[in-house]
N, C-alpha and C. Protein backbone atom coordinates (compact mmCIF):
# COMPACT_ATOMS: atom_id res chain seq x y z
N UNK A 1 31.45 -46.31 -36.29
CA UNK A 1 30.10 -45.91 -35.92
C UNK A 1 29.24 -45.83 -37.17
N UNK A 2 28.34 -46.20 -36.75
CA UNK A 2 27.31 -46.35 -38.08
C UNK A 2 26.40 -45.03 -38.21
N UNK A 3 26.48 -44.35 -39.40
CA UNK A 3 25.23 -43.35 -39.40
C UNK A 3 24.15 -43.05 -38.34
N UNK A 4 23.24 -44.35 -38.63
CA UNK A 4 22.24 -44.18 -37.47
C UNK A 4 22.18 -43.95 -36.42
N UNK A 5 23.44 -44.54 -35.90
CA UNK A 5 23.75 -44.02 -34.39
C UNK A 5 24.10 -42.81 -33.94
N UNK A 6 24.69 -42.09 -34.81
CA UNK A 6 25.50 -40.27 -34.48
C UNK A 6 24.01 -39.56 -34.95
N UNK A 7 22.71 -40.31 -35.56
CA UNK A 7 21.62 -39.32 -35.58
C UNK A 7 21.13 -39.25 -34.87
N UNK A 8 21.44 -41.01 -34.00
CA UNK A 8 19.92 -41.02 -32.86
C UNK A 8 20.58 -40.10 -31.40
N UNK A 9 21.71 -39.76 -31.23
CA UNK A 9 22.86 -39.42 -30.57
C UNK A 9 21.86 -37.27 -30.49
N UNK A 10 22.23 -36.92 -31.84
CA UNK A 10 22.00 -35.74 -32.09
C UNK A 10 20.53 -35.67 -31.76
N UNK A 11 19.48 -36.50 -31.63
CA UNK A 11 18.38 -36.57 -31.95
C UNK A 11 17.78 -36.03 -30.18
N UNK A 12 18.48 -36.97 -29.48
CA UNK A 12 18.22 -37.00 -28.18
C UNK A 12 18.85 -35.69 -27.69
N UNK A 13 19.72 -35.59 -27.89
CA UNK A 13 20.43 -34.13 -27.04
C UNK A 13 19.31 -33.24 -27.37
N UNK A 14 18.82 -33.08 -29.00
CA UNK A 14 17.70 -31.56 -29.49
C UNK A 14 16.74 -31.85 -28.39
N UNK A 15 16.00 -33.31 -28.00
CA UNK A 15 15.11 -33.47 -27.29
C UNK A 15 15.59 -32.65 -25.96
N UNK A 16 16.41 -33.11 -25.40
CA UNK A 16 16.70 -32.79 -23.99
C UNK A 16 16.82 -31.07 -24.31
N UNK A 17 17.14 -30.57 -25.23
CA UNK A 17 17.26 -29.12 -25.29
C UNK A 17 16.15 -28.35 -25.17
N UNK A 18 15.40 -29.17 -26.15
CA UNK A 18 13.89 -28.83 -25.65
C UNK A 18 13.04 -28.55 -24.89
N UNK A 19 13.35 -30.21 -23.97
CA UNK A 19 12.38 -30.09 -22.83
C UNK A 19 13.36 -29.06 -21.89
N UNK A 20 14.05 -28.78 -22.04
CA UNK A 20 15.24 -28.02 -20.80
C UNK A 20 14.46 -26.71 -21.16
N UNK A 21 14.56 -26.11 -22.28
CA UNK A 21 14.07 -25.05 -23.03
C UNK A 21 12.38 -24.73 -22.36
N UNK A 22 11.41 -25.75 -22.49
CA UNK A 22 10.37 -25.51 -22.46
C UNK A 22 9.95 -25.82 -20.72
N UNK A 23 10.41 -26.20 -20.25
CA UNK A 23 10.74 -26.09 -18.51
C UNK A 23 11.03 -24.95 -18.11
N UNK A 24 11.95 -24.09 -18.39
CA UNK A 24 12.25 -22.89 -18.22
C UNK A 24 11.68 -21.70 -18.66
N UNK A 25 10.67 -21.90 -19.76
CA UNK A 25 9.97 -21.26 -20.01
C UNK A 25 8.71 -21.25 -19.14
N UNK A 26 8.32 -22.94 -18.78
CA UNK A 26 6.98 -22.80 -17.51
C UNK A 26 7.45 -22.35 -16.00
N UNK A 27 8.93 -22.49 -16.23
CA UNK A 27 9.00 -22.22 -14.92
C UNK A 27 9.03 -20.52 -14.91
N UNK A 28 9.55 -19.87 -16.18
CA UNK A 28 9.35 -18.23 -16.20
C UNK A 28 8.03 -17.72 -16.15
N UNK A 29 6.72 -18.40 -16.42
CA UNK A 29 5.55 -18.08 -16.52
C UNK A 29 4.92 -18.20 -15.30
N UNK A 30 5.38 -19.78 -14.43
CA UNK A 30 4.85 -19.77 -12.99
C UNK A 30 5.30 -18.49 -11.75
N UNK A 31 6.69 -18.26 -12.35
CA UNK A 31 7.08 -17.20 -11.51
C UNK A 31 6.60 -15.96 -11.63
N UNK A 32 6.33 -15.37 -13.14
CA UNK A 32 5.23 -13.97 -13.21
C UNK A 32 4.33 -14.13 -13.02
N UNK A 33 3.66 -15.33 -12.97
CA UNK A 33 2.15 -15.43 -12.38
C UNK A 33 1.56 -15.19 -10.67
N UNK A 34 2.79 -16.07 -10.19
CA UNK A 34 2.76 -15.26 -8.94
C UNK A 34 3.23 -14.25 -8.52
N UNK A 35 4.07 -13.81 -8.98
CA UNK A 35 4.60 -12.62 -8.74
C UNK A 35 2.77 -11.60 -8.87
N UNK A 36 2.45 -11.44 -9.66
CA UNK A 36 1.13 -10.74 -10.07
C UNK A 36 0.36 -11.26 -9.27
N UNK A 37 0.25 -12.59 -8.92
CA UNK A 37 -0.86 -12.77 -7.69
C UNK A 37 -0.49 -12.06 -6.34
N UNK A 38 0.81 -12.45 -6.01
CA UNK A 38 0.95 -11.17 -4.65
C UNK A 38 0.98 -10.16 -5.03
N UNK A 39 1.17 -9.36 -6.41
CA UNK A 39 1.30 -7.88 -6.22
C UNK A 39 -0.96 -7.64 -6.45
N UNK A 40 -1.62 -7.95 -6.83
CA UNK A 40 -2.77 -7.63 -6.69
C UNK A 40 -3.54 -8.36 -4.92
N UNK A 41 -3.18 -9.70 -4.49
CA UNK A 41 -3.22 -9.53 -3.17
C UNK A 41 -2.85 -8.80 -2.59
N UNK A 42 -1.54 -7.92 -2.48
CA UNK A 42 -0.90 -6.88 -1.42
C UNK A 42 -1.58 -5.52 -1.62
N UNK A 43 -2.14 -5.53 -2.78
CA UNK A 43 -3.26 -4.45 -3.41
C UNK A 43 -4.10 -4.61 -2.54
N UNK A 44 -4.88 -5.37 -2.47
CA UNK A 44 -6.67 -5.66 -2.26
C UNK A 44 -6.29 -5.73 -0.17
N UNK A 45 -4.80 -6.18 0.17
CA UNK A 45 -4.88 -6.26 1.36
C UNK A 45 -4.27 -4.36 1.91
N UNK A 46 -3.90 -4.04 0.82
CA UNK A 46 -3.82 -2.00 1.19
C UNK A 46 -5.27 -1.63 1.17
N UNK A 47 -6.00 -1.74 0.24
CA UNK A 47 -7.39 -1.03 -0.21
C UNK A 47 -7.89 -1.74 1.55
N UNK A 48 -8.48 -2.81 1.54
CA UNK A 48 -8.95 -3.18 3.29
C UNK A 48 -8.38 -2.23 3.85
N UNK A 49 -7.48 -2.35 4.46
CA UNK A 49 -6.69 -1.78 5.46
C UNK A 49 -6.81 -0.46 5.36
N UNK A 50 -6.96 0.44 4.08
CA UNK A 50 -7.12 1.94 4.11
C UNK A 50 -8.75 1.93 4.07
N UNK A 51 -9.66 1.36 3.74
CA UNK A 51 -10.99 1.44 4.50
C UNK A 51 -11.20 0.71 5.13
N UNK A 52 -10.58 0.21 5.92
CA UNK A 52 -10.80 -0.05 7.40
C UNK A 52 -10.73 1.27 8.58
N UNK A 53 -9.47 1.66 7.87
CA UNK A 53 -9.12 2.49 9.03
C UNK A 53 -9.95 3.96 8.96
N UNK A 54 -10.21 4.32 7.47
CA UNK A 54 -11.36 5.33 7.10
C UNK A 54 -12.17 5.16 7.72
N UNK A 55 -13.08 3.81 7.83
CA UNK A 55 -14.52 3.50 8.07
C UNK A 55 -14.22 3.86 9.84
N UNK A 56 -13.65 3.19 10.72
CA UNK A 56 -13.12 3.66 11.79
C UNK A 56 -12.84 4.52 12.62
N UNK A 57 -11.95 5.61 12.02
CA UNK A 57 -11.91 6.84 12.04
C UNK A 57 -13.22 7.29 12.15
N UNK A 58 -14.51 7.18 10.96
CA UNK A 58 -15.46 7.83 10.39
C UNK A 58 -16.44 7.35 11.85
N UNK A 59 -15.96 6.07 12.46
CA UNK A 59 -16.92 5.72 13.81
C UNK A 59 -16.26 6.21 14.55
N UNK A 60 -15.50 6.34 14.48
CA UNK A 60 -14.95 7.20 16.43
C UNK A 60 -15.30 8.72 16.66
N UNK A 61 -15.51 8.91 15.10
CA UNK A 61 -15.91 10.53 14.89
C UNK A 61 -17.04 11.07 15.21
N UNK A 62 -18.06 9.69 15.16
CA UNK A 62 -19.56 9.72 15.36
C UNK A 62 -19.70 9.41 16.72
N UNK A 63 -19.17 8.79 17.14
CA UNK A 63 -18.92 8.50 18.67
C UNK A 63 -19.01 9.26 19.63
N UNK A 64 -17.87 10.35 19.22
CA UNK A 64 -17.58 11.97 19.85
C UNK A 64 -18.29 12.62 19.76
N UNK A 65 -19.57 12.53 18.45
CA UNK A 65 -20.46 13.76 18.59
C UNK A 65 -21.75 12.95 18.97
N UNK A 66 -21.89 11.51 19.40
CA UNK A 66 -23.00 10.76 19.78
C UNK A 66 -22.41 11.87 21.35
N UNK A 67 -21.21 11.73 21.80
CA UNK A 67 -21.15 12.05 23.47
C UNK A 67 -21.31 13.50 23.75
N UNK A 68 -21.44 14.39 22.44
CA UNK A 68 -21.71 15.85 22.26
C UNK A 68 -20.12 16.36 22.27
N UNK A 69 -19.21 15.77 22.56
CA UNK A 69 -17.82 16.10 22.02
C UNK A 69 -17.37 16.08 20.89
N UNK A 70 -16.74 17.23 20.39
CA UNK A 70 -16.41 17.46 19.00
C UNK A 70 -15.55 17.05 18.64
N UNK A 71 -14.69 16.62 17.44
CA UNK A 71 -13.52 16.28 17.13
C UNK A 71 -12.62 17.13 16.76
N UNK A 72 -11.55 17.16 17.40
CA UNK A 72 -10.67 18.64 17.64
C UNK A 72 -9.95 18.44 16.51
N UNK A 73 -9.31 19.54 15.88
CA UNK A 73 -8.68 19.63 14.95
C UNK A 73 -6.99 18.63 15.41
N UNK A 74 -6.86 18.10 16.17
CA UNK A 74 -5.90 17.70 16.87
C UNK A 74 -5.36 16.28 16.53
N UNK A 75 -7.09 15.83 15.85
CA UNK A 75 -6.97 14.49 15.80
C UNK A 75 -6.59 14.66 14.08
N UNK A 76 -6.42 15.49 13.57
CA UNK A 76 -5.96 15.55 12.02
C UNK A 76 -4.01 15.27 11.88
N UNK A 77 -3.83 15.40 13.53
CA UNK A 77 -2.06 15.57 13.50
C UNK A 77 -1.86 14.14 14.29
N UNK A 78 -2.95 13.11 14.71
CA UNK A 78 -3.06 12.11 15.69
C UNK A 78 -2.38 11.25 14.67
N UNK A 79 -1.98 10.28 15.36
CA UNK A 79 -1.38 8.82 14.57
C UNK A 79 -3.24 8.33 14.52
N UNK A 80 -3.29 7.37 13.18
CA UNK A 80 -4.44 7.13 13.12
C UNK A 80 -4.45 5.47 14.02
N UNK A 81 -3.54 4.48 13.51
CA UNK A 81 -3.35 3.48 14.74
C UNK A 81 -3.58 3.61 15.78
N UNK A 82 -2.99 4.69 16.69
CA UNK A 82 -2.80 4.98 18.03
C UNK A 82 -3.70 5.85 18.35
N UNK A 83 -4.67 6.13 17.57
CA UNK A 83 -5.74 7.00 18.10
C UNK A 83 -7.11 5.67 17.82
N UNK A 84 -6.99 5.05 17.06
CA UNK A 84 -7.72 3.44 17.24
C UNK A 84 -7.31 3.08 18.36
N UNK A 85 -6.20 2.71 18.20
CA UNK A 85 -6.08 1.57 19.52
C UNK A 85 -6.16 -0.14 18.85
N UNK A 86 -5.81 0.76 17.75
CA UNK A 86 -5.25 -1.37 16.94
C UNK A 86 -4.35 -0.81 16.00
N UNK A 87 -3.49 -2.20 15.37
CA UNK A 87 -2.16 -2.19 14.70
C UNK A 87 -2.14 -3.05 13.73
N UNK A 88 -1.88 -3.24 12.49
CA UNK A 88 -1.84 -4.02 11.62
C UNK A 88 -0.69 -4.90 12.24
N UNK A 89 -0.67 -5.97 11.77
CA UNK A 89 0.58 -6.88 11.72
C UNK A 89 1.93 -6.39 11.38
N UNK A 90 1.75 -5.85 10.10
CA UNK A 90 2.81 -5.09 9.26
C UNK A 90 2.93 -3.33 9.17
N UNK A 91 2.56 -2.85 10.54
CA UNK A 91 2.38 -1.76 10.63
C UNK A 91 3.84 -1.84 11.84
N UNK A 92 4.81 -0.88 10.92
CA UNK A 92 6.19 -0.61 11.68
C UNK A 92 6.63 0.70 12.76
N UNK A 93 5.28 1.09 12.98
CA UNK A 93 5.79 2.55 13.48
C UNK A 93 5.83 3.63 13.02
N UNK A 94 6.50 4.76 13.83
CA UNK A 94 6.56 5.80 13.26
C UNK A 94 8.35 6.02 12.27
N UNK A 95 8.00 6.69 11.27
CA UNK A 95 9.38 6.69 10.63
C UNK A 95 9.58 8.28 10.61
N UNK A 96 11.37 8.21 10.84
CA UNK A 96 11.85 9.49 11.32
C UNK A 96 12.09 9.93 9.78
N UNK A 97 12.49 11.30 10.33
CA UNK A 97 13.06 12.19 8.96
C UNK A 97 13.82 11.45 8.78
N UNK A 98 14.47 10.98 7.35
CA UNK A 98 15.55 10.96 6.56
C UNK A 98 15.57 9.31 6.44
N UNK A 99 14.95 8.65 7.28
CA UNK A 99 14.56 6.96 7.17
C UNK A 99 14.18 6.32 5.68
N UNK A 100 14.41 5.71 4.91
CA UNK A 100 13.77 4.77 3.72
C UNK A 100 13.04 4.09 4.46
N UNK A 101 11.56 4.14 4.07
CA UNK A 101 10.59 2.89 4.80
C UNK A 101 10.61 1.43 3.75
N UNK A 102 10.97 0.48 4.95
CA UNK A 102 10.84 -0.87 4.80
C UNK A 102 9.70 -1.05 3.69
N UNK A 103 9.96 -2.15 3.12
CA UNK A 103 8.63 -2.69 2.23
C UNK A 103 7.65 -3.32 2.12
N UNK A 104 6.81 -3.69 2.03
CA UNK A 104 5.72 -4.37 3.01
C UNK A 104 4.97 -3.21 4.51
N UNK A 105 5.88 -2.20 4.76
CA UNK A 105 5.38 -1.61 6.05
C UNK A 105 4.42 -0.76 5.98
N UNK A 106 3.67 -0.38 7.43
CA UNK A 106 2.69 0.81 7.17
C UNK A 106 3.31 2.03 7.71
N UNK A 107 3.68 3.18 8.05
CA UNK A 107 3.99 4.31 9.00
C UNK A 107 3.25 4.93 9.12
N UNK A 108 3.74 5.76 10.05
CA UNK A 108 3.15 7.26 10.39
C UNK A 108 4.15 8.29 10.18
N UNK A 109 4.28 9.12 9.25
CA UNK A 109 5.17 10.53 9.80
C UNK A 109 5.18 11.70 10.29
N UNK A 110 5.03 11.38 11.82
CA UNK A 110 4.67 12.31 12.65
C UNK A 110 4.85 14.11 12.44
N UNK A 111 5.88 14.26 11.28
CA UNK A 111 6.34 15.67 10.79
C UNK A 111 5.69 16.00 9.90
N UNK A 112 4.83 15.31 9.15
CA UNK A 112 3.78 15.71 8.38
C UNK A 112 2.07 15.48 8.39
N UNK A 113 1.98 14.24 9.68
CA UNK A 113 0.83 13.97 9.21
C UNK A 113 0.18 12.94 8.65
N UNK A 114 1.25 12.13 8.07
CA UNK A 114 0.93 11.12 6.79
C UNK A 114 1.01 10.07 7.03
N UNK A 115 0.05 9.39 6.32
CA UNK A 115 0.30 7.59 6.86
C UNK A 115 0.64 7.38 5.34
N UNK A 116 1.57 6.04 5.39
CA UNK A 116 2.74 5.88 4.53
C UNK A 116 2.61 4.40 4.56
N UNK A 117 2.18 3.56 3.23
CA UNK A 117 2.72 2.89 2.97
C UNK A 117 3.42 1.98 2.05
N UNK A 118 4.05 1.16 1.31
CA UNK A 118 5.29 1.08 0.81
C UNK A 118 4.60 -0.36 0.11
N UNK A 119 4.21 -1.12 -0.85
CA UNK A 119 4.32 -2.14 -1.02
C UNK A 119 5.59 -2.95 -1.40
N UNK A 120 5.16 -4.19 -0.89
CA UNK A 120 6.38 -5.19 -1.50
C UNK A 120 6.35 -5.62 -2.73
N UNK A 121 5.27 -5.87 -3.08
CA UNK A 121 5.32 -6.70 -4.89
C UNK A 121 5.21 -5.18 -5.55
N UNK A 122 5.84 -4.87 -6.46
CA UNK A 122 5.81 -4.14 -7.40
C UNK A 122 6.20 -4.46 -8.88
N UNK A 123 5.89 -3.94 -9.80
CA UNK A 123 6.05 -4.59 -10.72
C UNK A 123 7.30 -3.49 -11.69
N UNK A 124 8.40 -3.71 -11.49
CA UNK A 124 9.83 -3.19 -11.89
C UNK A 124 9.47 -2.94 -13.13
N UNK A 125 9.06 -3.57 -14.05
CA UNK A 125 9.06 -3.33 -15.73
C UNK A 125 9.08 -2.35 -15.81
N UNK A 126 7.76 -2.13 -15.08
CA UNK A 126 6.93 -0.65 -15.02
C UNK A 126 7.47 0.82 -15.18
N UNK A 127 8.44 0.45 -13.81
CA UNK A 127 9.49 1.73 -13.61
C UNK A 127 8.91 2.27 -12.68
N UNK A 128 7.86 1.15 -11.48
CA UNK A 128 7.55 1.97 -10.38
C UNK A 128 8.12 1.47 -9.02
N UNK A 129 9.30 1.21 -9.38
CA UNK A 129 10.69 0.33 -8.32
C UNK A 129 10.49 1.11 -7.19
N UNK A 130 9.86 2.68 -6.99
CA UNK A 130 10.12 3.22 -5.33
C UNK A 130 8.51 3.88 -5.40
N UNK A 131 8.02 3.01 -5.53
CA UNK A 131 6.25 3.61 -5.32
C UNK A 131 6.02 3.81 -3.66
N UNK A 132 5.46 4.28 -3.58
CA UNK A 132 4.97 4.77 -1.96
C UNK A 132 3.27 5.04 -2.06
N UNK A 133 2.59 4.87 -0.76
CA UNK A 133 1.31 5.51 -1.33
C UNK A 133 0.79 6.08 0.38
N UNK A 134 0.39 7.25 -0.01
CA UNK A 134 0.72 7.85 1.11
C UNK A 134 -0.67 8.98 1.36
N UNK A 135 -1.52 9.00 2.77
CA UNK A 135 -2.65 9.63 2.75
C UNK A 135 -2.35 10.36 3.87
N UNK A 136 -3.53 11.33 4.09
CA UNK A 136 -3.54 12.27 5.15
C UNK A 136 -5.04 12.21 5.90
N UNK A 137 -4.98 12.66 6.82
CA UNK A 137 -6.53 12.56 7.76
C UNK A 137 -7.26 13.76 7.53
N UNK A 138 -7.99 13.90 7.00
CA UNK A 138 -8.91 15.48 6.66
C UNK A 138 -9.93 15.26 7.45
N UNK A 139 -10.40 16.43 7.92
CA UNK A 139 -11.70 16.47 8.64
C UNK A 139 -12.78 16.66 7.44
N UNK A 140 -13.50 16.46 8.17
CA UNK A 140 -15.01 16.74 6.92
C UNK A 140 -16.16 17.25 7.62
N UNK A 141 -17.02 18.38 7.33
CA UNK A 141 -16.55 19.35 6.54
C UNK A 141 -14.98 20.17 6.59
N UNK A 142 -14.61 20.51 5.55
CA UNK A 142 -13.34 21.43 5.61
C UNK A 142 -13.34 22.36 5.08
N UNK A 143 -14.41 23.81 5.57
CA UNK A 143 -15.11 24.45 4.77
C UNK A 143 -16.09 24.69 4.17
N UNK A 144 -17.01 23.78 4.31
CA UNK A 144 -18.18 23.49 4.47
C UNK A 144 -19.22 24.67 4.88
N UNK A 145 -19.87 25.53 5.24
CA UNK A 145 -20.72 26.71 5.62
C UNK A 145 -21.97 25.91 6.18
N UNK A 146 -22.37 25.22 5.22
CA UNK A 146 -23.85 25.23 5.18
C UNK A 146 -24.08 23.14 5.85
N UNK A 147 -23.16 22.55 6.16
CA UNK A 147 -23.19 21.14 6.45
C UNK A 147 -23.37 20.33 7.83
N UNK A 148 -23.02 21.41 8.61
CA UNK A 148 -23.94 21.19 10.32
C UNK A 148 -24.36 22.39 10.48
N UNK A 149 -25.35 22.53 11.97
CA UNK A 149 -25.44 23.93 12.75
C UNK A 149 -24.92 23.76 13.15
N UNK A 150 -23.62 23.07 13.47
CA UNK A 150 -22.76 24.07 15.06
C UNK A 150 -21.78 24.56 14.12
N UNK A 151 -21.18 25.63 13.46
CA UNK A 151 -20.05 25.70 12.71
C UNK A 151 -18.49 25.54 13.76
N UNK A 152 -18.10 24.70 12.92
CA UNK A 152 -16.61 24.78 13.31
C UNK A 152 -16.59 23.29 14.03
N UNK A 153 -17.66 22.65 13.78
CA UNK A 153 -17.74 21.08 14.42
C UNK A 153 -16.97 20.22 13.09
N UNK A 154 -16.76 19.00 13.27
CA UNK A 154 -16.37 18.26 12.45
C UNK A 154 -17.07 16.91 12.43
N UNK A 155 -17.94 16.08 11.63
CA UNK A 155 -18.36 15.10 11.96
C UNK A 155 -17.89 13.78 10.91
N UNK A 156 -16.68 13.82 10.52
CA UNK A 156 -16.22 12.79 9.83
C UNK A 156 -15.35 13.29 9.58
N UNK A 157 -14.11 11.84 9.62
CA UNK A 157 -13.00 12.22 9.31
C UNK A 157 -12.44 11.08 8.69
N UNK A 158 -11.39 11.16 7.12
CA UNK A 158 -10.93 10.68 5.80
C UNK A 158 -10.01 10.41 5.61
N UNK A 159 -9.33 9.62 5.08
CA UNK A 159 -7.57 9.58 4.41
C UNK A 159 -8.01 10.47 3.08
N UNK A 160 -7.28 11.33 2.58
CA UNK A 160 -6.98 11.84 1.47
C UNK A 160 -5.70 11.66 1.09
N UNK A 161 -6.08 11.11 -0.26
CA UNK A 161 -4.17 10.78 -0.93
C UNK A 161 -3.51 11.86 -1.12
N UNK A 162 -2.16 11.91 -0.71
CA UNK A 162 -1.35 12.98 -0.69
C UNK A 162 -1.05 13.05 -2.70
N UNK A 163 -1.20 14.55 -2.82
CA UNK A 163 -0.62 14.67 -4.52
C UNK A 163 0.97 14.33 -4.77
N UNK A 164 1.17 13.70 -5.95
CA UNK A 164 2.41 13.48 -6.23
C UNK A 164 3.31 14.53 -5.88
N UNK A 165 2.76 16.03 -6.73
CA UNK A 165 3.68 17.52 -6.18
C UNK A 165 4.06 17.22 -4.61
N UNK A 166 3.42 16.72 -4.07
CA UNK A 166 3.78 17.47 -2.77
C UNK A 166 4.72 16.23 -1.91
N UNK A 167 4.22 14.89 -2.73
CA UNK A 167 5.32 13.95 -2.21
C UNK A 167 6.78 14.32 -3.09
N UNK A 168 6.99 14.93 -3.92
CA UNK A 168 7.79 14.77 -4.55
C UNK A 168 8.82 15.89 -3.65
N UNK A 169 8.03 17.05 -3.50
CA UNK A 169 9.07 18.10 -2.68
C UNK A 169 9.47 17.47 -1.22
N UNK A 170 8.85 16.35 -0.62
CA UNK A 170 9.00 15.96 0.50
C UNK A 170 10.25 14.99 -0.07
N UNK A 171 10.55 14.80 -1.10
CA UNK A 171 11.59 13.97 -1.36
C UNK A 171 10.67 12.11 -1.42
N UNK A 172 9.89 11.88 -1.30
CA UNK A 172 9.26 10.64 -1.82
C UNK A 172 9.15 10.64 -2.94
């Protein structure tokens, strides 16, 4: 074998190492890129969906006092879906005590109150592998004195995000 040949030999393999090398590197970049495009889509499609159902709520509330009916404190313990009368696609129900909620899902937990939901893209680096995000229905006013004349009426009603403290003692 002649010199030239065991270089052009070595020459080609570095190439192929290369391009093998630099393939795998676009292919590591195409994959965090989407990865980040669904985790800020699954974002922007929670934010809709939690003012949707705010804005909603906030009309059915006006509704009740367009008909001179008040909104009972009743509807603060209501499933907010099932007191609409619509369902997300990815809205799974109600989840029992002691259940892990699915990912991607929306709930209700009827023992507290809370609508619950769970995204799918998360971003692990992070260290937020069991994120949850989880609100409650407040009436508005809630204490209020001076914000209608009829006291004790309610004319809007809110998701408020539940505090970490209090998901945390719930075990979320």
């Amino acid at each position: 074998m002649t010199p030239d040949y065991q270089s052009g030999y070595w020459v080609r393999r570095v190439r192929l190492l290369a391009w093998g090398l630099a393939l795998t590197m676009l292919l590591g970049l195409v994959l965090a890129l989407g990865w980040k495009i669904a985790e800020v889509s699954e974002g922007r499609a929670l934010d809709a969906t939690r003012e949707h159902l705010a804005a909603s709520l906030n009309s059915l509330a006006a509704e009740q006092m367009a008909k001179d009916q008040a909104a009972d404190a009743a509807w603060q313990k209501k499933n907010p879906f099932v007191l609409l009368r619509w369902q997300q696609d990815n809205y799974c129900g109600e989840l029992a005590a002691g259940d892990e909620p699915q990912a991607g899902c929306w709930y209700w937990l009827p023992q507290q109150a809370w609508l619950l939901y769970r995204p799918r893209f998360v971003d692990g680096w992070a260290g937020q592998g069991a994120e949850v995000h989880v609100w409650r229905v407040l009436a508005v006013p809630e204490g209020m004195s001076t914000a209608s004349q009829s006291p004790g009426r309610r004319f809007a009603l809110e998701l408020a995000a539940v505090p970490a403290a209090e998901l945390a003692a719930q075990g979320f």
